[in-house]
C-alpha atoms as a PDB file:
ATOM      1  CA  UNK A   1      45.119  13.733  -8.377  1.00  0.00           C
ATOM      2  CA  UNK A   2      47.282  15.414 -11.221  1.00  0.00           C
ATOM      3  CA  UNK A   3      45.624  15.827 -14.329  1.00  0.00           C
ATOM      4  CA  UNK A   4      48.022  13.491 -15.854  1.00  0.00           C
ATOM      5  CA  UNK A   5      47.310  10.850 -13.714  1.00  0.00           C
ATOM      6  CA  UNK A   6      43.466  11.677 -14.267  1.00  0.00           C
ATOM      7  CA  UNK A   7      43.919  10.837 -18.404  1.00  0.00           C
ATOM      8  CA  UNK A   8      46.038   7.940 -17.622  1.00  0.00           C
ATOM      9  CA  UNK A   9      43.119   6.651 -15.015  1.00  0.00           C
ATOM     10  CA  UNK A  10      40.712   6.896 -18.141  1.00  0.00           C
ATOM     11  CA  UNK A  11      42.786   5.924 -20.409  1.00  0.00           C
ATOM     12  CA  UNK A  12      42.928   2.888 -18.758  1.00  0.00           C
ATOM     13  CA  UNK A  13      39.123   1.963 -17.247  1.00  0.00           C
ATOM     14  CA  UNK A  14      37.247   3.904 -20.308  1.00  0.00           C
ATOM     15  CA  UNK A  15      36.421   0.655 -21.910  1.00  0.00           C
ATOM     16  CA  UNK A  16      34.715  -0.365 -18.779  1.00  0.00           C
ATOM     17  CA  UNK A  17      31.870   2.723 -19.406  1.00  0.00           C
ATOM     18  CA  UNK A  18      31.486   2.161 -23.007  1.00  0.00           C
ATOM     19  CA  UNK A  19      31.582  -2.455 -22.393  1.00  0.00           C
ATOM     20  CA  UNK A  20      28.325  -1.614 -19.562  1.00  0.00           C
ATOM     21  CA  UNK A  21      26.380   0.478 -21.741  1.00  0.00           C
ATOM     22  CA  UNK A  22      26.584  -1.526 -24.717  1.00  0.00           C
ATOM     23  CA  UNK A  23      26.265  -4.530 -22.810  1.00  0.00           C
ATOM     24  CA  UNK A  24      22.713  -3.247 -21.094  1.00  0.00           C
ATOM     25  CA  UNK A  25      21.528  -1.576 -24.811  1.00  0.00           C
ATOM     26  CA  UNK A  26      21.863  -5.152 -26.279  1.00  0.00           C
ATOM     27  CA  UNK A  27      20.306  -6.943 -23.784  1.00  0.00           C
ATOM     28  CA  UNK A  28      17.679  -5.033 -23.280  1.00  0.00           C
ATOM     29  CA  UNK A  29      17.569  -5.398 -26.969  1.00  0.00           C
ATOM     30  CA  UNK A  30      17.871  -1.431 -27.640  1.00  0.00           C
ATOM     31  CA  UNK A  31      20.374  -2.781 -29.706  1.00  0.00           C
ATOM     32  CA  UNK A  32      18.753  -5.353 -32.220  1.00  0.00           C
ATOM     33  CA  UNK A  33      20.078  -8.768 -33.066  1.00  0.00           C
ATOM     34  CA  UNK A  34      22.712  -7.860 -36.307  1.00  0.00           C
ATOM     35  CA  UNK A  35      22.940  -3.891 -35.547  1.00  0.00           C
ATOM     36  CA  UNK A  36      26.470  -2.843 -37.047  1.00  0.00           C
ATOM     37  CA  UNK A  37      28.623  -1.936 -34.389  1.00  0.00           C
ATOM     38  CA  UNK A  38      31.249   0.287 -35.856  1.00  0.00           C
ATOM     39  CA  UNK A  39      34.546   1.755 -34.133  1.00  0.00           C
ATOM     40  CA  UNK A  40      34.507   5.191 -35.338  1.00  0.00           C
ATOM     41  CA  UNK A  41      31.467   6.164 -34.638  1.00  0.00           C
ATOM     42  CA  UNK A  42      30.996   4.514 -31.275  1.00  0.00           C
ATOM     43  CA  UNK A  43      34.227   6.162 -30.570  1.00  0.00           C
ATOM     44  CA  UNK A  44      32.653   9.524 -31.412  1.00  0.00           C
ATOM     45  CA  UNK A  45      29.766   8.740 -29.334  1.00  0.00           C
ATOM     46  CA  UNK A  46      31.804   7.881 -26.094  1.00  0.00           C
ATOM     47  CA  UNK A  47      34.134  10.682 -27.110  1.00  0.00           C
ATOM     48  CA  UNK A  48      37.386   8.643 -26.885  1.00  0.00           C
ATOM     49  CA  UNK A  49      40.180   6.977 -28.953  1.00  0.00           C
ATOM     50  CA  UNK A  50      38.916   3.576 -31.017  1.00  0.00           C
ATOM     51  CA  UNK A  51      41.268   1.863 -28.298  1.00  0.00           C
ATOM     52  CA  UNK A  52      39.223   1.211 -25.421  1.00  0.00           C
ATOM     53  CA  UNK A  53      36.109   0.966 -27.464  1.00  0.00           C
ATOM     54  CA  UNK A  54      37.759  -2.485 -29.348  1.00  0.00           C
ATOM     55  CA  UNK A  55      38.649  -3.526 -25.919  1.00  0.00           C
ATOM     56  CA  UNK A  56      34.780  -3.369 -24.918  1.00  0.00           C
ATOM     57  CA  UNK A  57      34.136  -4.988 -28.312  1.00  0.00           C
ATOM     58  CA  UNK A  58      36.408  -7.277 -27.831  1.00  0.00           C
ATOM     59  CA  UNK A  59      34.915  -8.593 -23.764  1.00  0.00           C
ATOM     60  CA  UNK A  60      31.346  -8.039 -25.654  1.00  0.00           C
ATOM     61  CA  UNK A  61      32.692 -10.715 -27.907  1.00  0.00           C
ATOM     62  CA  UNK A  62      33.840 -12.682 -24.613  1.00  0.00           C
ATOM     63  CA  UNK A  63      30.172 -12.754 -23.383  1.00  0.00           C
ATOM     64  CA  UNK A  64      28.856 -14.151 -26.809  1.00  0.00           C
ATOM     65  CA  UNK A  65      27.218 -10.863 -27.156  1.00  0.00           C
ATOM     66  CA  UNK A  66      28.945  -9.720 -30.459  1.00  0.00           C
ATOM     67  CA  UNK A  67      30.381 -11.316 -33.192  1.00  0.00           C
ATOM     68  CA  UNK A  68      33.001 -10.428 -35.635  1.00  0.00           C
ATOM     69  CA  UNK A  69      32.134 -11.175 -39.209  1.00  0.00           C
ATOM     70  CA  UNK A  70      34.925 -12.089 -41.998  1.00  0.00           C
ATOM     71  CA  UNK A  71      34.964  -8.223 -43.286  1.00  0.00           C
ATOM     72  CA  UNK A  72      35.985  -7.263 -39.549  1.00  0.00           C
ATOM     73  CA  UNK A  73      33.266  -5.722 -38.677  1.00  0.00           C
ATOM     74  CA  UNK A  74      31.558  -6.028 -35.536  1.00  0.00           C
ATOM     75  CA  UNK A  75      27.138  -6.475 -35.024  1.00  0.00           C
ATOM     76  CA  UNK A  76      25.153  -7.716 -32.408  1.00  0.00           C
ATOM     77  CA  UNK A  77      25.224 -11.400 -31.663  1.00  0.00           C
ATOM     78  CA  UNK A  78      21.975 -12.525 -33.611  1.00  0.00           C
ATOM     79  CA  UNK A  79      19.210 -14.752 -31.620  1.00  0.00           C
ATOM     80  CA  UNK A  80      19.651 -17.912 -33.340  1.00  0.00           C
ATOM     81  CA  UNK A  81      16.045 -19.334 -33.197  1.00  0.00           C
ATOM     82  CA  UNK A  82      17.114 -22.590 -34.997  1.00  0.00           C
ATOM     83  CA  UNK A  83      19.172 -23.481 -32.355  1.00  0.00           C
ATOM     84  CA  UNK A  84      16.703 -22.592 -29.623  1.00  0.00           C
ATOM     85  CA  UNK A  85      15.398 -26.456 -28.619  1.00  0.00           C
ATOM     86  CA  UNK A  86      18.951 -27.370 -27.919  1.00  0.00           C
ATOM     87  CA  UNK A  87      19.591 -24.179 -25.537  1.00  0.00           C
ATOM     88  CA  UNK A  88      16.988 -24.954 -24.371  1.00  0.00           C
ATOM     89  CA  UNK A  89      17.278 -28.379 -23.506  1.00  0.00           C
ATOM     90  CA  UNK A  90      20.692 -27.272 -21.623  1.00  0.00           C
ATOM     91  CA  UNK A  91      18.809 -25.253 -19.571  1.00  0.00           C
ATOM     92  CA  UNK A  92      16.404 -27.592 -18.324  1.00  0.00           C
ATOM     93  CA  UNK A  93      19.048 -29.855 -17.562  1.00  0.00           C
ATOM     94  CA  UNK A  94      21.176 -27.139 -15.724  1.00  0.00           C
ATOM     95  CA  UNK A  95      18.006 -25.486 -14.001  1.00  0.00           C
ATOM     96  CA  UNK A  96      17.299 -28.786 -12.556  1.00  0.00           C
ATOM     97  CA  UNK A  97      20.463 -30.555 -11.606  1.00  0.00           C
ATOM     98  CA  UNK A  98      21.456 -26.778  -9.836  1.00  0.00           C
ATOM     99  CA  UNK A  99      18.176 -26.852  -8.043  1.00  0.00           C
ATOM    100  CA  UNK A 100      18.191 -30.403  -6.907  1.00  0.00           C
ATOM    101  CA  UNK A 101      21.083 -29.420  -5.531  1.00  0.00           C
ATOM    102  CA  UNK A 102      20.242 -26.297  -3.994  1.00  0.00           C
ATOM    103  CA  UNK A 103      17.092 -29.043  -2.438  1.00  0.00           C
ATOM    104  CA  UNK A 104      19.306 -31.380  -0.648  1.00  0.00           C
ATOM    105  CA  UNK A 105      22.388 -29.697   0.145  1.00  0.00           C
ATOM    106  CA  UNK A 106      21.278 -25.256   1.184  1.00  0.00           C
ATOM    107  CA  UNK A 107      22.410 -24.631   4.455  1.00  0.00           C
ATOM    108  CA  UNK A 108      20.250 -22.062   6.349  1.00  0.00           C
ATOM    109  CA  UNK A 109      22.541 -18.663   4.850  1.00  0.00           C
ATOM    110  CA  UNK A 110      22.230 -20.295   1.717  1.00  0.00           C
ATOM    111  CA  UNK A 111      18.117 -19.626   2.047  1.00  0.00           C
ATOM    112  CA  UNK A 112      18.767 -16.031   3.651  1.00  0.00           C
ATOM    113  CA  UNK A 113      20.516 -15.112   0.010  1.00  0.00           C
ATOM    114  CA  UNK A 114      17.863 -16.999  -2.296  1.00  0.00           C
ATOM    115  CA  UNK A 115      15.701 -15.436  -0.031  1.00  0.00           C
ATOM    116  CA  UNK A 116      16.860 -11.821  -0.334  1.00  0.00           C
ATOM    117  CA  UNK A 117      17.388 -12.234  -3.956  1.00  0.00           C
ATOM    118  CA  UNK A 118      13.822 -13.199  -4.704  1.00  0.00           C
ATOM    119  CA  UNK A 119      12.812  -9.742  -3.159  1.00  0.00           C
ATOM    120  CA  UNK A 120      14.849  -8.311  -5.074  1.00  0.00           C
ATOM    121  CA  UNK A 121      13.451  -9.725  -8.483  1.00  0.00           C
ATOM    122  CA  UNK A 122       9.710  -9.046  -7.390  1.00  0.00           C
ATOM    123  CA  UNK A 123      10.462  -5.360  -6.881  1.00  0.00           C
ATOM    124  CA  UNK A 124      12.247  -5.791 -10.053  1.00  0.00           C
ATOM    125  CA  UNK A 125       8.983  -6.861 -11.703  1.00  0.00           C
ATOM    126  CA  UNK A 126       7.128  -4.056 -10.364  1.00  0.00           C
ATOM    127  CA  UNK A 127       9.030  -1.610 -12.162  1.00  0.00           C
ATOM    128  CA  UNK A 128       8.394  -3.183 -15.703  1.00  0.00           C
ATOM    129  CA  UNK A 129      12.035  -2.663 -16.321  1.00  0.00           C
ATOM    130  CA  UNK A 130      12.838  -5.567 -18.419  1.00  0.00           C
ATOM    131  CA  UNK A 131      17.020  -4.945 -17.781  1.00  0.00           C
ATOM    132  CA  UNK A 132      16.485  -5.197 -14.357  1.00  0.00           C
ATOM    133  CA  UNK A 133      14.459  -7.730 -14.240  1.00  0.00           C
ATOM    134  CA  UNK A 134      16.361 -10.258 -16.166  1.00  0.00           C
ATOM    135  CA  UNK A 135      19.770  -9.420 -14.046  1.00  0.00           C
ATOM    136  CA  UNK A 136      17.151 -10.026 -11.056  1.00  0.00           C
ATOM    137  CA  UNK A 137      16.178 -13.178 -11.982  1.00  0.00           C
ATOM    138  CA  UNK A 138      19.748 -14.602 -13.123  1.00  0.00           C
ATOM    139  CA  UNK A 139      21.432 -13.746  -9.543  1.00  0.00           C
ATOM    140  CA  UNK A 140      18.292 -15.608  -8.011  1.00  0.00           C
ATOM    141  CA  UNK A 141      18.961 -18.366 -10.137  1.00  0.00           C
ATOM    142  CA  UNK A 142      22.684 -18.323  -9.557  1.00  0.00           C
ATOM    143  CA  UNK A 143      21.870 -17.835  -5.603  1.00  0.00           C
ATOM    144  CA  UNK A 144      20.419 -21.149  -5.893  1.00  0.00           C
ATOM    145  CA  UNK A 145      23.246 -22.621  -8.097  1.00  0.00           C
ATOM    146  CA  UNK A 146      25.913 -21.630  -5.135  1.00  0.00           C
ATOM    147  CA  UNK A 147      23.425 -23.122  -2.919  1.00  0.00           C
ATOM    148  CA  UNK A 148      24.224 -26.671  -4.671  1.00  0.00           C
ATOM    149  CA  UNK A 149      27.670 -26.425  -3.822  1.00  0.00           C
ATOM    150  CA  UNK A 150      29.057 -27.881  -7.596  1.00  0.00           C
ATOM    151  CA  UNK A 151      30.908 -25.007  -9.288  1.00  0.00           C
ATOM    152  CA  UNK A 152      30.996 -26.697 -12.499  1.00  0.00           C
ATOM    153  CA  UNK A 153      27.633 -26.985 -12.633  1.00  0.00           C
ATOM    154  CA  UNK A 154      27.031 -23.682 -11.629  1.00  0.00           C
ATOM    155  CA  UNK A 155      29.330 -22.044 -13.851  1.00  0.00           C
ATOM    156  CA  UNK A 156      27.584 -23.555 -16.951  1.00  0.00           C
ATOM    157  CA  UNK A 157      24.285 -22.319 -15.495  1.00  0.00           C
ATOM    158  CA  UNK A 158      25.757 -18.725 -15.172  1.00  0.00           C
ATOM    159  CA  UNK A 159      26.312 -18.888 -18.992  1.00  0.00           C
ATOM    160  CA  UNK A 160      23.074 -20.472 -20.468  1.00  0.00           C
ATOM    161  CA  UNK A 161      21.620 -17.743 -18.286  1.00  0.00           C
ATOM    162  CA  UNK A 162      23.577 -14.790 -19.951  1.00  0.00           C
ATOM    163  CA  UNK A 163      23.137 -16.372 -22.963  1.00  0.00           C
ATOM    164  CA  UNK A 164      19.635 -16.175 -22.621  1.00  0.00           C
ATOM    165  CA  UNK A 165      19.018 -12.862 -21.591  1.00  0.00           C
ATOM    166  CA  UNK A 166      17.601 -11.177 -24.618  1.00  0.00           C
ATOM    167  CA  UNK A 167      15.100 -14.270 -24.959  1.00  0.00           C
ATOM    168  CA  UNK A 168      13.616 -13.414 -21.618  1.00  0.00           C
ATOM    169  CA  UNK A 169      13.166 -10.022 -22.467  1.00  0.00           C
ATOM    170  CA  UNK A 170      10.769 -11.071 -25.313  1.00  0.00           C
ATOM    171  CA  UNK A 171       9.209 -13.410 -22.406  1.00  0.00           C
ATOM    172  CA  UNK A 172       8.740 -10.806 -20.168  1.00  0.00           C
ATOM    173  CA  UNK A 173       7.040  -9.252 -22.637  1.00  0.00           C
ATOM    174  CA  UNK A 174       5.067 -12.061 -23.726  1.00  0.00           C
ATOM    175  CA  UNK A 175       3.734 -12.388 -20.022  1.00  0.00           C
ATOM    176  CA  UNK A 176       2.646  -8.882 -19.395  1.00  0.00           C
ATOM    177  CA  UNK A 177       0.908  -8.662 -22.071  1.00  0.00           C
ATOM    178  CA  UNK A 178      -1.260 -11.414 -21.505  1.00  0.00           C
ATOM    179  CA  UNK A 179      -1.764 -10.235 -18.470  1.00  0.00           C
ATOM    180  CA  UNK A 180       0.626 -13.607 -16.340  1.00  0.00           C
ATOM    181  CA  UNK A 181       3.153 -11.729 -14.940  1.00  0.00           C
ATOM    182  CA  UNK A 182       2.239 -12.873 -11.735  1.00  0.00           C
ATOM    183  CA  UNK A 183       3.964 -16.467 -12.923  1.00  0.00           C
ATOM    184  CA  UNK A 184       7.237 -14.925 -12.824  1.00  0.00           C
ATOM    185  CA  UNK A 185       7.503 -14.343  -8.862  1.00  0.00           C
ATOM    186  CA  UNK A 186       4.869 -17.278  -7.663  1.00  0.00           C
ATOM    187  CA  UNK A 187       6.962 -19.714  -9.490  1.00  0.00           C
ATOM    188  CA  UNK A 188      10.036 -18.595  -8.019  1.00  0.00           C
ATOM    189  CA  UNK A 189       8.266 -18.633  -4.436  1.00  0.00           C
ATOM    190  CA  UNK A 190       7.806 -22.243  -4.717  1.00  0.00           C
ATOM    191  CA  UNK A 191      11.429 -22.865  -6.045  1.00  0.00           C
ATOM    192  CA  UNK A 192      12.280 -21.228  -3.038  1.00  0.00           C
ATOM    193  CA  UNK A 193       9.611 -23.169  -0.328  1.00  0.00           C
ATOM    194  CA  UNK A 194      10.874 -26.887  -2.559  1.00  0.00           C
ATOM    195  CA  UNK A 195      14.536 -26.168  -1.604  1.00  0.00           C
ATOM    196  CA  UNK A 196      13.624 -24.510   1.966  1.00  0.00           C
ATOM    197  CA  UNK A 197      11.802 -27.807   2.819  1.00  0.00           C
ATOM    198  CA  UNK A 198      14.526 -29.898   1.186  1.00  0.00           C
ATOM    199  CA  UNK A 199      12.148 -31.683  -1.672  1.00  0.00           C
ATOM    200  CA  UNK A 200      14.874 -32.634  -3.980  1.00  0.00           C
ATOM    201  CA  UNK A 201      11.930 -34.021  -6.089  1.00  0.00           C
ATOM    202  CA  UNK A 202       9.641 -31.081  -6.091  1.00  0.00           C
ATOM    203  CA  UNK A 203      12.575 -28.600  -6.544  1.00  0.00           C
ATOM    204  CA  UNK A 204      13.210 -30.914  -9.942  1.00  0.00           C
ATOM    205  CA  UNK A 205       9.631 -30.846 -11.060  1.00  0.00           C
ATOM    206  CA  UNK A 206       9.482 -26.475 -10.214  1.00  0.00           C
ATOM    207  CA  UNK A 207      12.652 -26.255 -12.204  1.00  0.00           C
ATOM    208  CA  UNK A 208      11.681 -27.868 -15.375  1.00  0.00           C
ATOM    209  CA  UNK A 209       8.007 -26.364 -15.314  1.00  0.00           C
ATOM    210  CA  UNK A 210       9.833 -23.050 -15.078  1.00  0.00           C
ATOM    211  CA  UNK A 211      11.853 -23.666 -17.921  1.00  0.00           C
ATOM    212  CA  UNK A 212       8.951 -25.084 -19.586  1.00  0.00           C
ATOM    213  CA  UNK A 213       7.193 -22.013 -19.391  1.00  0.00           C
ATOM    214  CA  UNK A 214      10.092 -19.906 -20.586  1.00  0.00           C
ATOM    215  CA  UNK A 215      10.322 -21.981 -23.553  1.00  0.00           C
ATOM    216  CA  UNK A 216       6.664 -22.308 -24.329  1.00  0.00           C
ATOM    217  CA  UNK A 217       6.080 -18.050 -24.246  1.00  0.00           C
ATOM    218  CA  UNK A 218       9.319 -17.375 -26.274  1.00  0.00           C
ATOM    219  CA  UNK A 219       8.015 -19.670 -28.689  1.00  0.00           C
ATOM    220  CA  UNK A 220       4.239 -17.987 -28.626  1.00  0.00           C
ATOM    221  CA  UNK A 221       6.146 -14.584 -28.898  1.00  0.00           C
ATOM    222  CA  UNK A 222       7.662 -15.550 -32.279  1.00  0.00           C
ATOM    223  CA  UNK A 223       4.738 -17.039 -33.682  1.00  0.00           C
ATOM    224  CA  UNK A 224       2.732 -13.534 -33.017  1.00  0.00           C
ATOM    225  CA  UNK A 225       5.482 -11.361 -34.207  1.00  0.00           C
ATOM    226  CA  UNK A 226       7.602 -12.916 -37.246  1.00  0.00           C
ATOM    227  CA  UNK A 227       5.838 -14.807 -39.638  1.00  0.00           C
ATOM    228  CA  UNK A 228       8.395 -17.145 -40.761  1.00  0.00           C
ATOM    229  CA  UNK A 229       7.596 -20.735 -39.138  1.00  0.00           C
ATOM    230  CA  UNK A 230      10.454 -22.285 -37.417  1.00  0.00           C
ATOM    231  CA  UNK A 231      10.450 -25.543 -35.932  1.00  0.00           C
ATOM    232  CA  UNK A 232      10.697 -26.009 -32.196  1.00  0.00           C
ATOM    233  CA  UNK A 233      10.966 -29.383 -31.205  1.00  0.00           C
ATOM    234  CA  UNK A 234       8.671 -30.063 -27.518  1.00  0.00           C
ATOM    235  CA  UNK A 235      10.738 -29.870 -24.384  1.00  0.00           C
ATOM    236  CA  UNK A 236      10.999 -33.608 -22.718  1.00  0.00           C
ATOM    237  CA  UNK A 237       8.880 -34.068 -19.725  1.00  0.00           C
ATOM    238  CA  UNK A 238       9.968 -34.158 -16.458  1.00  0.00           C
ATOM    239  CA  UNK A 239      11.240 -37.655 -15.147  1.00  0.00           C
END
């Protein structure tokens, strides 16, 4: 390859390098909620022309992960804490209507990739590495999604989930710490065994005590570590 063609092949997939790492530093949250993101000097740090890096900026923005203030300039998506008992109450409605889904309607490959994707979260958890394990646990969730065989639905699950990325960082933190960790795999097990067996009803009641736990740690994780009290309205039970 000429070394013309070499700068033109960079030129054009550079933004790719610099839209990954970004992406993985903010949601793994090395990145905080409302850190400045500015062109220049990410530029300088990726040692390349302000062009690609507003083209990662610019997909970032895509994936709800940035946002682009009046001024211009560019910070990290804040976690909007507010607005957390409706997310959250799109989630439980997604988790379960994907997993009753999954229940009644997984053919046996379907189980072979939930299967192999719950593996692969559990040696995710072993590792502690809180990246990993939240891109673990939203392709198991998705492998059940595809299992349901509604790509609407599924598609609006794929987004709640990337939207709520950086929250289940603080919840995996939350659970190691007190020591619960081992909730995150058993309670994907029995996902798994609800939709294997083809309980539509106990794949429901799984999904919305999973979310239920996800919302009830995030909100135990803010209480311990901001002091400002925010209302969080209770999650509806299971019908």
């Amino acid at each position: 390859m000429s070394e013309e063609s070499e700068v033109k092949r960079i030129r054009g997939t550079g933004w790719k390098n610099v839209y990954e790492t970004l992406r993985n530093e903010i949601l793994s949250l090395a990145l905080p909620p409302g850190q400045l993101l500015d062109e220049t000097t990410l530029a300088e740090r990726f040692d390349m022309s302000r062009s690609p890096v507003r083209e990662a900026l610019i997909r970032l923005g895509a994936d709800e992960l940035v946002v682009t203030l009046s001024n211009r300039s560019t910070i990290v998506a804040p976690i909007e804490v507010a607005t957390f008992p409706k997310y959250v109450e799109a989630l439980d409605i997604a988790q379960r209507m994907n997993t009753r889904l999954a229940a009644a309607l997984r053919t046996e490959a379907d189980l072979k990739i939930i299967a192999k994707r719950l593996k692969i979260f559990e040696a995710a958890v072993k590792t502690g590495n809180h990246l990993a394990m939240s891109e673990a646990n939203k392709e198991f969730h998705m492998a059940i999604a595809h299992a349901g065989k509604n790509q609407y639905l599924a598609s609006f699950y794929e987004k709640l989930l990337s939207q709520g990325q950086r929250m289940l960082h603080l919840h995996f933190e939350y659970l190691e710490r007190t020591h619960e960790g081992y909730l995150l795999t058993d309670e994907h097990a029995l996902m798994l065994n609800a939709i294997r067996d083809k309980n539509v009803d106990l794949a429901d009641e799984l999904a919305h005590a999973h979310t239920r736990q996800f919302q009830d740690n995030f909100i135990n994780f803010m209480r311990e570590n901001y002091t400002t009290d925010v209302a969080l309205g209770p999650l509806r039970a299971a019908e």
